[in-house]
Protein backbone atom coordinates (compact mmCIF):
# COMPACT_ATOMS: atom_id res chain seq x y z
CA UNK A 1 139.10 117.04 1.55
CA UNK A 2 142.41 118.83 1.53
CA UNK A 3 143.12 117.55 4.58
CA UNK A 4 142.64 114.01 3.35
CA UNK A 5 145.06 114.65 0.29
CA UNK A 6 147.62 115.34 2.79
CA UNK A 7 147.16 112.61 4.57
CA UNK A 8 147.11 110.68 1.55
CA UNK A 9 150.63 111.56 0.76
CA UNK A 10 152.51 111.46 3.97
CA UNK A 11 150.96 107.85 4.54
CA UNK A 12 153.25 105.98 2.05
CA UNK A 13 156.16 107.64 3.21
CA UNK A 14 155.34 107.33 6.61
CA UNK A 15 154.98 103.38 6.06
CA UNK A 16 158.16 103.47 4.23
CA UNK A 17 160.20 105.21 7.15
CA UNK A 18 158.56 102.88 9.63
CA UNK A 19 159.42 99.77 7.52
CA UNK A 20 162.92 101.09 7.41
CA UNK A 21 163.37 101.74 11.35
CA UNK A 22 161.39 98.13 12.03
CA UNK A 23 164.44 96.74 9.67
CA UNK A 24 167.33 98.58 11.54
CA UNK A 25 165.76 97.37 15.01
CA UNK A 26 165.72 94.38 14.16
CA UNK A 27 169.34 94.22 12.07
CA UNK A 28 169.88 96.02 16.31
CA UNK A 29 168.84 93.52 18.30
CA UNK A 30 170.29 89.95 16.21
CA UNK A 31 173.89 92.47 16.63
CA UNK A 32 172.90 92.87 20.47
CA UNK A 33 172.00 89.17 21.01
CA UNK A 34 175.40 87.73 18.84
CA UNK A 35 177.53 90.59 21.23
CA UNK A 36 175.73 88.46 24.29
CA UNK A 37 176.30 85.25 23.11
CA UNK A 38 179.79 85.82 22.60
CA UNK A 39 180.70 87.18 26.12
């Protein structure tokens, strides 16, 4: 049960970390691909 509570509070966090890296990656790659296009 206490194990469960834990996970219970590092989920949303976790989500909100991963949504923020999936943002930057993508913000990384349309920078990468306008760099390409322009050489």
């Amino acid at each position: 049960m206490g194990l469960f509570f834990i996970m219970e509070s590092i989920v949303p966090n976790l989500k909100r970390k991963v949504s923020l890296i999936g943002v930057f990656s993508i913000f990384f790659v349309v920078i990468c691909a306008i760099t390409y296009l322009n050489t």
